[in-house]
C-alpha atoms as a PDB file:
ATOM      1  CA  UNK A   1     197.420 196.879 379.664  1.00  0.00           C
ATOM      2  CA  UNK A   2     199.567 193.764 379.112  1.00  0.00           C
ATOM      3  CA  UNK A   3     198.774 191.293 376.312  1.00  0.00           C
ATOM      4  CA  UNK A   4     197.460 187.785 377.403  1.00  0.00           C
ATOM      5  CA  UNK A   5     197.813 184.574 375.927  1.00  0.00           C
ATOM      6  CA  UNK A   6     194.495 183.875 375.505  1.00  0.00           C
ATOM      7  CA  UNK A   7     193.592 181.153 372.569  1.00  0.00           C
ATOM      8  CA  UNK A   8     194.178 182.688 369.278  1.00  0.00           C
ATOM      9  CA  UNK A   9     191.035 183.540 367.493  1.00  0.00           C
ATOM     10  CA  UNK A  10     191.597 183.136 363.261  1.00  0.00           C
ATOM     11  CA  UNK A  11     193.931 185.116 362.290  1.00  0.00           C
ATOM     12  CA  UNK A  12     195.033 186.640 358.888  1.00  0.00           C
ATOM     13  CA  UNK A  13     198.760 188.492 358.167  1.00  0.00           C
ATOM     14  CA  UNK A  14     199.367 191.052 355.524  1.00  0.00           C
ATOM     15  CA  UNK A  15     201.653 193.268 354.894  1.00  0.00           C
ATOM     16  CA  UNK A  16     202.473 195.970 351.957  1.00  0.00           C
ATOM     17  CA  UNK A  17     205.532 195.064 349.403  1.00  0.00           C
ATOM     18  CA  UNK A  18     207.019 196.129 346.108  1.00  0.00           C
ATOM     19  CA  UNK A  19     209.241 195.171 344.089  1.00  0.00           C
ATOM     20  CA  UNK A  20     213.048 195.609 345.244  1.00  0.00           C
ATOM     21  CA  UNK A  21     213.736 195.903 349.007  1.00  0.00           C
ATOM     22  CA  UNK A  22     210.394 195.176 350.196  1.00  0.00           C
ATOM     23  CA  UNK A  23     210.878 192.248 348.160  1.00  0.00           C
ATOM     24  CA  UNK A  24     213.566 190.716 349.928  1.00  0.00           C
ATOM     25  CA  UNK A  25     212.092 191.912 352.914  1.00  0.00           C
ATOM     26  CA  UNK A  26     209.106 190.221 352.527  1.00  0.00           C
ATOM     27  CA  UNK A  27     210.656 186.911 351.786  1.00  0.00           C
ATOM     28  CA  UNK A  28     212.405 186.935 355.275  1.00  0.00           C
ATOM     29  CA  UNK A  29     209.033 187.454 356.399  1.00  0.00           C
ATOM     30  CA  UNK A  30     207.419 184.602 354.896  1.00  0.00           C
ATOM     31  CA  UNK A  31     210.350 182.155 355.102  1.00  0.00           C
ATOM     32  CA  UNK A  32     210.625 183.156 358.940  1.00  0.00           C
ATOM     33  CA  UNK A  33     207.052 182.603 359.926  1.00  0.00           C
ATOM     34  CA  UNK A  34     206.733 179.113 358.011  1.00  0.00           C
ATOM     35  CA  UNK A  35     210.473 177.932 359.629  1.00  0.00           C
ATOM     36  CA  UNK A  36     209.626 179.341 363.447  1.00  0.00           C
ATOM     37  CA  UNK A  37     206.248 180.208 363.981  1.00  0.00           C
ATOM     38  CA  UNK A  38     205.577 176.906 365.617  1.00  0.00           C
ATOM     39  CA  UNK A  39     201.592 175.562 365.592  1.00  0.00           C
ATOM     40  CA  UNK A  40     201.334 178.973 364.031  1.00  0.00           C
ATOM     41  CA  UNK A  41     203.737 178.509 360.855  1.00  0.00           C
ATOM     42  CA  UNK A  42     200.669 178.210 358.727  1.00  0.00           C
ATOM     43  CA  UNK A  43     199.099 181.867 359.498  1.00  0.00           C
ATOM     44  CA  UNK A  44     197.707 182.645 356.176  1.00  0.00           C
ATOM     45  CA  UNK A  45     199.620 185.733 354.521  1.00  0.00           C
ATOM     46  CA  UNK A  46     198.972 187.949 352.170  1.00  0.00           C
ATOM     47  CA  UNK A  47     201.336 190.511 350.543  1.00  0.00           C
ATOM     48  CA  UNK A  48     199.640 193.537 348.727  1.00  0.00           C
ATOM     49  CA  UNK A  49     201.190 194.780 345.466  1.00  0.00           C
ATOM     50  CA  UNK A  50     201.435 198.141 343.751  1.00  0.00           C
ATOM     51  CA  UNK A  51     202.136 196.179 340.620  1.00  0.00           C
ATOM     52  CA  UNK A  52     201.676 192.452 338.840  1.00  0.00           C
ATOM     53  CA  UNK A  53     203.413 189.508 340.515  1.00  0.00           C
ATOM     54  CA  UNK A  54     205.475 189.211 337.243  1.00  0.00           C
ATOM     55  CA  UNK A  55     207.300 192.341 338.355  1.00  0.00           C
ATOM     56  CA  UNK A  56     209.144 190.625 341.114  1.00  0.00           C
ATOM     57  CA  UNK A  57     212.054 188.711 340.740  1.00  0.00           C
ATOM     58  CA  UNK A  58     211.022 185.156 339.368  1.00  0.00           C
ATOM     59  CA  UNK A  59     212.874 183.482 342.476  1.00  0.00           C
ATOM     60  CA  UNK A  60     211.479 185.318 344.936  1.00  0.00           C
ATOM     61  CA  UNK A  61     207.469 184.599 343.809  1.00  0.00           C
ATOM     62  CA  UNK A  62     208.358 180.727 343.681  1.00  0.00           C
ATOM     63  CA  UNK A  63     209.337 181.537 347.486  1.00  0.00           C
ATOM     64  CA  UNK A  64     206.106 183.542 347.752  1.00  0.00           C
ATOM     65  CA  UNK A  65     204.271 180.529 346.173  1.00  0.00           C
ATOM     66  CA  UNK A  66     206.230 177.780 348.521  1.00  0.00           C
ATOM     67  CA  UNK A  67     205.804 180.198 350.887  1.00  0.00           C
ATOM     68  CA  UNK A  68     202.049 179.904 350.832  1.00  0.00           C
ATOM     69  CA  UNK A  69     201.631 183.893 350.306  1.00  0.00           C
ATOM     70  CA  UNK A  70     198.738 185.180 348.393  1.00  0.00           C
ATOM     71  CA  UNK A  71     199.495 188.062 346.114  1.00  0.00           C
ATOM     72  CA  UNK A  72     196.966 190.860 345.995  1.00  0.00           C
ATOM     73  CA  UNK A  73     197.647 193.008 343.461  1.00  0.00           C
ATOM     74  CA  UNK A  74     196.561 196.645 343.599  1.00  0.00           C
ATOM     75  CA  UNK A  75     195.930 199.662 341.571  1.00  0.00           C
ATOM     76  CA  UNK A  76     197.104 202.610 343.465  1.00  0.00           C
ATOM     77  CA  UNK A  77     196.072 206.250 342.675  1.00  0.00           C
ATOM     78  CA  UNK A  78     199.505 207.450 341.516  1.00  0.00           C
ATOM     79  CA  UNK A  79     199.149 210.875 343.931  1.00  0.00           C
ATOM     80  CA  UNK A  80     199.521 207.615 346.578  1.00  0.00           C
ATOM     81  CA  UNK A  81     202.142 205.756 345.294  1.00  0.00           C
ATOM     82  CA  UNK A  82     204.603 209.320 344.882  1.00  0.00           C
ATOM     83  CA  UNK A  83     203.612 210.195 348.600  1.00  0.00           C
ATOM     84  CA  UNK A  84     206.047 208.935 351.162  1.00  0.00           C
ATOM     85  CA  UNK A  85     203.882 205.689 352.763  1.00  0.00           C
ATOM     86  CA  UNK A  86     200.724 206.372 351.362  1.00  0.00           C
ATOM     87  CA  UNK A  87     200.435 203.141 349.257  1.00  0.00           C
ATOM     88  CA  UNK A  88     201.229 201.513 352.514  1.00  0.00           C
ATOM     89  CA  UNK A  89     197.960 202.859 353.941  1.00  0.00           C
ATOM     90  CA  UNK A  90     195.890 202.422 350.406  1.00  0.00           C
ATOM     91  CA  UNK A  91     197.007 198.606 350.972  1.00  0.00           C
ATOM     92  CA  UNK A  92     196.274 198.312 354.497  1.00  0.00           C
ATOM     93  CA  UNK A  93     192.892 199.725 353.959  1.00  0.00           C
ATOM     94  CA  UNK A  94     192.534 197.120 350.891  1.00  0.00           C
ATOM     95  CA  UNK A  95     193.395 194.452 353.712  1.00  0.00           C
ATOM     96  CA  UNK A  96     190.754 195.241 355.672  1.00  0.00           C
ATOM     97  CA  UNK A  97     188.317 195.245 353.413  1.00  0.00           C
ATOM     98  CA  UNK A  98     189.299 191.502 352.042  1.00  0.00           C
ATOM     99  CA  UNK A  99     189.179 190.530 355.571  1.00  0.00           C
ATOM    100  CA  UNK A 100     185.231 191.513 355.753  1.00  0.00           C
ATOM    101  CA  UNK A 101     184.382 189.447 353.238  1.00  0.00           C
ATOM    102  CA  UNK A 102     184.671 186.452 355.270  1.00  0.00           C
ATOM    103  CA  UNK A 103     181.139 185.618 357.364  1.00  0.00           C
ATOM    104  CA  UNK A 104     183.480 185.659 360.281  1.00  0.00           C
ATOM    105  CA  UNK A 105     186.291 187.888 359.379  1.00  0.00           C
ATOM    106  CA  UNK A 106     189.606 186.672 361.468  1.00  0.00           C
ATOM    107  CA  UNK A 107     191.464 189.283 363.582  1.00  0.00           C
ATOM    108  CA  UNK A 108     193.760 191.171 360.931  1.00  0.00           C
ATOM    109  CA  UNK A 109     197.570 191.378 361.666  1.00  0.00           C
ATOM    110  CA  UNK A 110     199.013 194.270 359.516  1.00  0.00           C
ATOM    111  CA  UNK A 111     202.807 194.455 359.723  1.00  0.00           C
ATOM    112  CA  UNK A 112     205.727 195.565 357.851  1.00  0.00           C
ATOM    113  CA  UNK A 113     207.478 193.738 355.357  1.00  0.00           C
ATOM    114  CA  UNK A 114     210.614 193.611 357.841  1.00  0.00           C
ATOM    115  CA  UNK A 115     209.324 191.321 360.360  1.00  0.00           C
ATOM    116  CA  UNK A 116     210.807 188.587 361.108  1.00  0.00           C
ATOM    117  CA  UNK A 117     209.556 185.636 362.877  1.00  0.00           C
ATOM    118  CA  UNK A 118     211.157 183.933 365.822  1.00  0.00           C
ATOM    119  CA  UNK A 119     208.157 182.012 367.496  1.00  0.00           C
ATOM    120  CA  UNK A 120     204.380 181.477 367.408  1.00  0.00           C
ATOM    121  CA  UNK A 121     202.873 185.365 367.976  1.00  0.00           C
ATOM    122  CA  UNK A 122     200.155 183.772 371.166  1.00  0.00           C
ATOM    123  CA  UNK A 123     199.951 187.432 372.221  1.00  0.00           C
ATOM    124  CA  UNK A 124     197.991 188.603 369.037  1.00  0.00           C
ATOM    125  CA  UNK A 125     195.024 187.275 370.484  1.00  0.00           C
ATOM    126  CA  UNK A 126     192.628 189.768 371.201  1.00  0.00           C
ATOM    127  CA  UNK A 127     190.459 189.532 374.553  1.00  0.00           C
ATOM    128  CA  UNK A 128     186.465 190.481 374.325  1.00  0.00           C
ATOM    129  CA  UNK A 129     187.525 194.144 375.640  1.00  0.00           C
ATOM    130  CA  UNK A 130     190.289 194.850 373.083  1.00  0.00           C
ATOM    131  CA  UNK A 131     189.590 196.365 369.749  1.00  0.00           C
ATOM    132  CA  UNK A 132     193.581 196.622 368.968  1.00  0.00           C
ATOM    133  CA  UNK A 133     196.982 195.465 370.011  1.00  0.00           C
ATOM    134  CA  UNK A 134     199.809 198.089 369.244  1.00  0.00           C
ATOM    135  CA  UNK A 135     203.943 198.764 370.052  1.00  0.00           C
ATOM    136  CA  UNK A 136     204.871 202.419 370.539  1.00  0.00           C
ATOM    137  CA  UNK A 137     206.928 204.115 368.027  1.00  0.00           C
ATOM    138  CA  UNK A 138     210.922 202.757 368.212  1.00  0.00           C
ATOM    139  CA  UNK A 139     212.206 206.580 369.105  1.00  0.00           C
ATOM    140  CA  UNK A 140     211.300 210.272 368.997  1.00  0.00           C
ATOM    141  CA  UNK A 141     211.633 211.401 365.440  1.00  0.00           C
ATOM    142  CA  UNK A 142     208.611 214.077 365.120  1.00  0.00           C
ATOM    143  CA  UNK A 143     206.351 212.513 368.368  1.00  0.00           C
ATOM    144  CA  UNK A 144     204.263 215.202 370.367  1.00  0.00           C
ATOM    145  CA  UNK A 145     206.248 215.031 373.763  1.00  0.00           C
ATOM    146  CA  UNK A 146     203.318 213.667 376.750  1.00  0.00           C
ATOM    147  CA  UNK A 147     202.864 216.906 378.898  1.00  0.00           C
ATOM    148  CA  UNK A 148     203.507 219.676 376.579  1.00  0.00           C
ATOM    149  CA  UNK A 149     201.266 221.177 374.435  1.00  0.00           C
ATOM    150  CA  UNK A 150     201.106 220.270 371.107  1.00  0.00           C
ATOM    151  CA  UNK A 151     202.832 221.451 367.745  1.00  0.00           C
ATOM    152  CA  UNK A 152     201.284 223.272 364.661  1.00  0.00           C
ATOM    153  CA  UNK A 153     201.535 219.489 363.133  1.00  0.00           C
ATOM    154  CA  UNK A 154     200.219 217.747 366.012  1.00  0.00           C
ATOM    155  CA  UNK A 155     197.614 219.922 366.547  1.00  0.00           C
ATOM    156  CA  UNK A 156     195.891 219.721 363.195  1.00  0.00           C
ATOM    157  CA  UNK A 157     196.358 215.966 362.672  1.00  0.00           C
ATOM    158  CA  UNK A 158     194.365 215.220 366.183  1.00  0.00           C
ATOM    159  CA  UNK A 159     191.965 218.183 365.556  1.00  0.00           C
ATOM    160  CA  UNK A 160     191.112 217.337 362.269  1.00  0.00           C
ATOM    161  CA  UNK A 161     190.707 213.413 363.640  1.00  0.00           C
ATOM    162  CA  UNK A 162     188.183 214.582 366.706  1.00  0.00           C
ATOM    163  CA  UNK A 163     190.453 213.486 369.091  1.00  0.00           C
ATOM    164  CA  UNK A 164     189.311 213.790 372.465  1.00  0.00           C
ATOM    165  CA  UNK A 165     191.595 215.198 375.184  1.00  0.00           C
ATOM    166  CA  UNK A 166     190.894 212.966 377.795  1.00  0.00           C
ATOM    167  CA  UNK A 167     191.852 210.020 375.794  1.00  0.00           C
ATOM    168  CA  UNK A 168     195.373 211.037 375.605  1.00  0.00           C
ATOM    169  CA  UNK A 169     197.889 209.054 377.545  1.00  0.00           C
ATOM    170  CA  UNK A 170     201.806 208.832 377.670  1.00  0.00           C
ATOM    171  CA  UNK A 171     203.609 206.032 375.343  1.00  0.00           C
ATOM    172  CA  UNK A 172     206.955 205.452 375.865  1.00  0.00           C
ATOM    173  CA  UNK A 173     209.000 205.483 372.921  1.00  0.00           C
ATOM    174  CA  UNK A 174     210.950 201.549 372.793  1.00  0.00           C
ATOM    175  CA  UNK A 175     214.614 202.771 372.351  1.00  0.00           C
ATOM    176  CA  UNK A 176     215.207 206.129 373.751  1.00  0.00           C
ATOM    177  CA  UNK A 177     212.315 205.940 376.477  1.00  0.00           C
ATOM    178  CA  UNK A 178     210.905 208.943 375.769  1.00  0.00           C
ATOM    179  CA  UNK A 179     207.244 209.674 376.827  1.00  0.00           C
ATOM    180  CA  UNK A 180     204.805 210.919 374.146  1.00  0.00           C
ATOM    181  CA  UNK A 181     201.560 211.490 373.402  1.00  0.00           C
ATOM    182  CA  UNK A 182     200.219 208.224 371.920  1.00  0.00           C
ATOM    183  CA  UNK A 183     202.173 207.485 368.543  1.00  0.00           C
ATOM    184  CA  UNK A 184     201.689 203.777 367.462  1.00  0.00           C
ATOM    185  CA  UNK A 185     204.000 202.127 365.454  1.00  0.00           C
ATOM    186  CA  UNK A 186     202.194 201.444 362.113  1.00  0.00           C
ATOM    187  CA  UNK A 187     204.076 198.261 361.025  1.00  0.00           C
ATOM    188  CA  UNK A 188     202.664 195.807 363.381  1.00  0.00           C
ATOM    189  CA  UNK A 189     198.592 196.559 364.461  1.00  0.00           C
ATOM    190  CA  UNK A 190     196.616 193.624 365.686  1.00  0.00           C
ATOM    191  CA  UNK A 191     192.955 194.907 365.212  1.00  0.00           C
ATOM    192  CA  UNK A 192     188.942 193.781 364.510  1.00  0.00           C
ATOM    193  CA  UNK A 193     188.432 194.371 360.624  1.00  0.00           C
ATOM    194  CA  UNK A 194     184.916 194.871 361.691  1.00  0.00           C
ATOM    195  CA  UNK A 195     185.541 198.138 363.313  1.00  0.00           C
ATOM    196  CA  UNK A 196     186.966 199.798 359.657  1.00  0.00           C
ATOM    197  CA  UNK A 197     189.910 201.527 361.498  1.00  0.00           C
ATOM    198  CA  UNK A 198     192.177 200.816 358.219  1.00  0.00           C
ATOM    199  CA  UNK A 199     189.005 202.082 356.482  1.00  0.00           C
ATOM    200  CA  UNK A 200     189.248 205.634 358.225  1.00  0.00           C
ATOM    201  CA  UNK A 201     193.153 205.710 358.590  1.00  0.00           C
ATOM    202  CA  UNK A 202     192.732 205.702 354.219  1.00  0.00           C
ATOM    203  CA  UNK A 203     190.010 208.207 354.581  1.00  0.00           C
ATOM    204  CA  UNK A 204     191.243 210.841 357.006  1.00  0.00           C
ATOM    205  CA  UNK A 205     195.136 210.311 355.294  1.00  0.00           C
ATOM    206  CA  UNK A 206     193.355 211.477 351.791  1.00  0.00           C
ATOM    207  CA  UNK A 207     191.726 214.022 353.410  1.00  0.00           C
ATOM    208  CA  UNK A 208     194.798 215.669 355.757  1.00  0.00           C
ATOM    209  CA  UNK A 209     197.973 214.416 353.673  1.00  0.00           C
ATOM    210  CA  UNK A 210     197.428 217.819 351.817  1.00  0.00           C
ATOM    211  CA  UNK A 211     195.749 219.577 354.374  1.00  0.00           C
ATOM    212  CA  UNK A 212     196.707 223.470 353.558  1.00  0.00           C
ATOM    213  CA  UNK A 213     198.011 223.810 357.187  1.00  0.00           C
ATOM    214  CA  UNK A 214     200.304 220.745 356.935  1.00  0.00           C
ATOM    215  CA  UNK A 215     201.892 221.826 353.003  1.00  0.00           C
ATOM    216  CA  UNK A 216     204.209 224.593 355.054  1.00  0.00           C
ATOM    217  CA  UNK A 217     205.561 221.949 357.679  1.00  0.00           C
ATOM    218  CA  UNK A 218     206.142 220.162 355.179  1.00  0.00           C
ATOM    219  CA  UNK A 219     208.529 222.669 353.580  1.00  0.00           C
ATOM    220  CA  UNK A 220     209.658 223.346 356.920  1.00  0.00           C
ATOM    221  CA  UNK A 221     210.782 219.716 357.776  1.00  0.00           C
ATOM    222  CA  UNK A 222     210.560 216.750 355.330  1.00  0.00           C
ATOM    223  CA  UNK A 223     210.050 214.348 358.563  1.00  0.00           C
ATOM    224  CA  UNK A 224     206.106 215.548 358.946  1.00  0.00           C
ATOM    225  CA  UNK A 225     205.748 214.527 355.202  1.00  0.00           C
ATOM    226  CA  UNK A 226     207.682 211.249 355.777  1.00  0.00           C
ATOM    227  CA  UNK A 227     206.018 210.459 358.926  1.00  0.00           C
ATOM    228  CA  UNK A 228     202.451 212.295 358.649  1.00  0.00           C
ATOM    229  CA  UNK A 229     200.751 208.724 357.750  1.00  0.00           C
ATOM    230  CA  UNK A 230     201.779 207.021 361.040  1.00  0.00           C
ATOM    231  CA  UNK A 231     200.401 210.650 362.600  1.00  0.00           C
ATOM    232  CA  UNK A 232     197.100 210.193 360.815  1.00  0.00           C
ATOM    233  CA  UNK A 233     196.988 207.008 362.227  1.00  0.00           C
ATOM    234  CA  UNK A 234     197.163 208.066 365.795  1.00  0.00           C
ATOM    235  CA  UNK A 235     194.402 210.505 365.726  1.00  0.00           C
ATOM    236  CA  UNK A 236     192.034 207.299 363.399  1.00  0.00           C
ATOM    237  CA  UNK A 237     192.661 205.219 366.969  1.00  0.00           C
ATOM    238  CA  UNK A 238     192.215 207.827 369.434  1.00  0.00           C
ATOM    239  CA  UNK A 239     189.528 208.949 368.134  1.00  0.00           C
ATOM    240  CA  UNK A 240     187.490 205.818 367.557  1.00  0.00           C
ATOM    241  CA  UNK A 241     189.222 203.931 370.557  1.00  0.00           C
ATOM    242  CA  UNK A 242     189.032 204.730 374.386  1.00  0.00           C
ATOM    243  CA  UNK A 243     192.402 203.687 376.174  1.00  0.00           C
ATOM    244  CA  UNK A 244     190.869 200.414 377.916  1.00  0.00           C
ATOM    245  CA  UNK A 245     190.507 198.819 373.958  1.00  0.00           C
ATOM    246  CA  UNK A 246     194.036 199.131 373.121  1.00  0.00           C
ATOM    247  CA  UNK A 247     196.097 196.373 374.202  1.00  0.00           C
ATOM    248  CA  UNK A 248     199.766 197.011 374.309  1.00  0.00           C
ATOM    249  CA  UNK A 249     202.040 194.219 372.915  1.00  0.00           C
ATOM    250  CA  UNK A 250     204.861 192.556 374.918  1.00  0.00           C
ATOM    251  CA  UNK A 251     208.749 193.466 374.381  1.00  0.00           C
ATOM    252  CA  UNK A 252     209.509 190.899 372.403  1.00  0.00           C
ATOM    253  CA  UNK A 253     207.595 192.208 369.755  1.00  0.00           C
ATOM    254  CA  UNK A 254     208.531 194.412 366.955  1.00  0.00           C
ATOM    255  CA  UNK A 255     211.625 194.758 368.595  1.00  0.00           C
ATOM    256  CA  UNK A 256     213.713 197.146 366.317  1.00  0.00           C
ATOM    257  CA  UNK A 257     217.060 195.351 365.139  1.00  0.00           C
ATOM    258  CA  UNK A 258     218.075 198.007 363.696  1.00  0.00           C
ATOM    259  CA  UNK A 259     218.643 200.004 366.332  1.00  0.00           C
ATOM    260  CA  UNK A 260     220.115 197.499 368.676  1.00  0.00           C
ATOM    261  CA  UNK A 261     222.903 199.591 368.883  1.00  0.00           C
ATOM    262  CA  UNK A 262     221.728 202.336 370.396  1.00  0.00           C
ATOM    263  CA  UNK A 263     219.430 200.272 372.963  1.00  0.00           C
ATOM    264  CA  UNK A 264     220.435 200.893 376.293  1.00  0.00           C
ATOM    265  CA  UNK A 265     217.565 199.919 378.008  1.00  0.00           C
ATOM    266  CA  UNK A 266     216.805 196.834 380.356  1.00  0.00           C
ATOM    267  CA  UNK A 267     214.916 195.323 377.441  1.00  0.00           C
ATOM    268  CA  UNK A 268     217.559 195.507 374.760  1.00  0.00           C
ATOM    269  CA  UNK A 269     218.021 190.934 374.212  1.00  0.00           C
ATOM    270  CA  UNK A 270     221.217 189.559 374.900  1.00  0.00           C
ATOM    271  CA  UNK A 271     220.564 187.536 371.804  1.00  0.00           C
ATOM    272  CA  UNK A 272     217.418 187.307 369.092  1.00  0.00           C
ATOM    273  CA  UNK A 273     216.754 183.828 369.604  1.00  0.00           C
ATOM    274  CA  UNK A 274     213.913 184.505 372.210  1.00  0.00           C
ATOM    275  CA  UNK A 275     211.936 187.279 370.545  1.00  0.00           C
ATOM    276  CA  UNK A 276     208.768 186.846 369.131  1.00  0.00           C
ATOM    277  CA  UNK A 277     209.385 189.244 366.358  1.00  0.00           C
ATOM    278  CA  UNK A 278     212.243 191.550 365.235  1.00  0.00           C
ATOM    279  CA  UNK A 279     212.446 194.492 362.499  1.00  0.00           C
ATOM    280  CA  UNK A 280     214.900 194.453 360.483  1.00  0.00           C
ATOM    281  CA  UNK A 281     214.878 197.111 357.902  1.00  0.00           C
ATOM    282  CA  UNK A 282     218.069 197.300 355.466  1.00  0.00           C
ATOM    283  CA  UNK A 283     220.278 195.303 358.033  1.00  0.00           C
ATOM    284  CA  UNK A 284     220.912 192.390 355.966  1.00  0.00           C
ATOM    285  CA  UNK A 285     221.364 194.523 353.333  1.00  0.00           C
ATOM    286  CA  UNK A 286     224.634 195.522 354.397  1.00  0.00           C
ATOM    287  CA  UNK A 287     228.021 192.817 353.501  1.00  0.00           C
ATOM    288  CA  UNK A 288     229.222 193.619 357.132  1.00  0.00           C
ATOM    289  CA  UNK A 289     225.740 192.575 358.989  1.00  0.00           C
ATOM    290  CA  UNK A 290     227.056 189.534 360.991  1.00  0.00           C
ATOM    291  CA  UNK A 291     229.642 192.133 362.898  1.00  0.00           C
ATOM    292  CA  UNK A 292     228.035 192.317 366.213  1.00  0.00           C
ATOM    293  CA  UNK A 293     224.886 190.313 365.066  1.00  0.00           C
ATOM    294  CA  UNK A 294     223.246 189.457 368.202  1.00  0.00           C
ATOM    295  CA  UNK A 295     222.390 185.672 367.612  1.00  0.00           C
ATOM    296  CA  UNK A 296     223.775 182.187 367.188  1.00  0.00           C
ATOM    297  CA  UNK A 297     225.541 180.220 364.515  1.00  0.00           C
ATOM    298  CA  UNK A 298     221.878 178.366 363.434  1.00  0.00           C
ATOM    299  CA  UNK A 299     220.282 181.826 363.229  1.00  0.00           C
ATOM    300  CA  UNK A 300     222.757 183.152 361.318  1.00  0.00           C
ATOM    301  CA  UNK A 301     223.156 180.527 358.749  1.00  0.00           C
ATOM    302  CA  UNK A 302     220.049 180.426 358.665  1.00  0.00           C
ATOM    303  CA  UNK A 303     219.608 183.881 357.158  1.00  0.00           C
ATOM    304  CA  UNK A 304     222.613 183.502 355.106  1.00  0.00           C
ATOM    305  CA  UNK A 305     220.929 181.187 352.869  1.00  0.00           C
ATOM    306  CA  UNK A 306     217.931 183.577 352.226  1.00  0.00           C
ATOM    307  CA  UNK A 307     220.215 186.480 351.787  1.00  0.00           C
ATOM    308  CA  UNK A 308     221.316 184.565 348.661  1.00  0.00           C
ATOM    309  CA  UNK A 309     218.361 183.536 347.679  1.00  0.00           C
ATOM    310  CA  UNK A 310     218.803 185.551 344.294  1.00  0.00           C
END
């Protein structure tokens, strides 16, 4: 399905950060939705914590606090926190169950610290028949290819989930175009707080990170332990979620920056400018970023000044 531009219900953002690079990334996010999300600039935001606000860099939480972002602190189990991503999915989880404290929770918009915004997000509406919008997975790392049957890892993550077979459907990967077995990109899900899908992606992550069956893959290849959260996550949706619930996002979403390089597809943007959202990752980490940066002098001087910012 396509996403509509229905009106936007209430909506609240959060995303996980720490101290460091998900710092800085997080202040791109916040500075980019208040300068270019349009009508939409004043989304409410929160940023979840594995620490107290006074571990971040004093500029950066007066830009949090001009900003508008609320800081949720959290107190992660440290088995969590030493996993790859699992305080991502502790905080997510958290978000959720903020959200539902509300006597009308707002549609919850979990992303990644690396977003950036370029215009008001209309398509995270959700129609009456969608429980969750979703982008696929950027490229193949470890994805379960659509058609063949599935690997040792694959095949305890969605047994283990009670995923049903006939609810598995090819998503194409964004940059290499490669078809899969449904694999959702975990750093931007659009999604009803009411149905507790964050809720079970903690629970069955707890329960399968160490699952005795997964611990040799593991050893095997470090990308199953790297990427076994956004795994879990697949077989929490499919199993809770029939196909006609998930919406999928436009394009111009998510749209990996990072790997603009390697983009040879027909949806790669000439320039940035008209996204709705980019990731980012450690680009603007790197001195020589504005080599081949795919925007325009405003853009770019524009993120100048909040590289600097410290």
């Amino acid at each position: 399905m396509n996403a509509s531009a229905a009106p936007l219900p209430p909506l609240q953002l959060a995303a996980y950060v720490a101290p460091g690079l998900l710092e800085r990334q997080g202040i791109f996010l916040a500075a980019s939705l208040r300068a270019f999300g349009q009508h939409l600039a004043g989304l409410p935001l929160r940023f979840y914590c594995p620490c107290p606000p006074a571990d971040f860099a004093p500029q950066a939480l007066r830009i949090f606090q001009d900003c508008g972002v609320t800081l949720c602190p959290l107190s992660i189990p440290t088995a969590l926190l030493e996993f790859p991503y699992a305080a991502k999915v502790f905080a997510a989880a958290q978000a959720e169950a903020d959200v539902l404290q509300a006597a009308d929770p707002p549609t919850l918009v979990w992303l990644d610290p690396d977003t950036f915004f370029q215009k008001a997000p209309l398509a995270f509406a959700l129609p009456p028949s969608a429980a969750l919008a979703y982008r696929p997975v950027m490229h193949n790392v470890i994805g379960p290819l659509y058609g063949q049957p599935l690997d040792a890892f694959w095949e305890t993550i969605f047994s283990a989930c009670g995923v049903p077979h006939q609810r598995l459907f090819p998503m194409q990967t964004v940059i290499d175009q490669v078809q899969l077995y449904p694999y959702f990109n975990d750093g931007l899900l659009v999604l009803r707080p009411q149905l507790g899908l964050l809720h079970a992606w903690l629970q069955e992550f707890t329960r399968l990170y160490q699952h005795p069956d997964l611990l040799p893959l593991y050893a095997h290849k470090r990308l199953y332990a790297i990427f076994v959260h956004q795994a879990v996550l697949a077989g929490v949706l499919l199993a809770r979620l029939a196909p006609e619930q998930m919406l999928l996002l436009p394009p111009d979403h998510n749209y990996p920056l990072n790997l603009y390089a390697r983009d040879q597809t027909p949806n790669r943007p000439a320039r940035l400018e008209p996204l709705t959202t980019f990731r980012f990752e450690d680009v603007f980490e790197n001195p020589a970023w504005e080599e081949g940066f795919p925007a325009g002098a405003e853009l770019r001087a524009w993120i100048r000044q909040w590289i600097f910012w410290h």
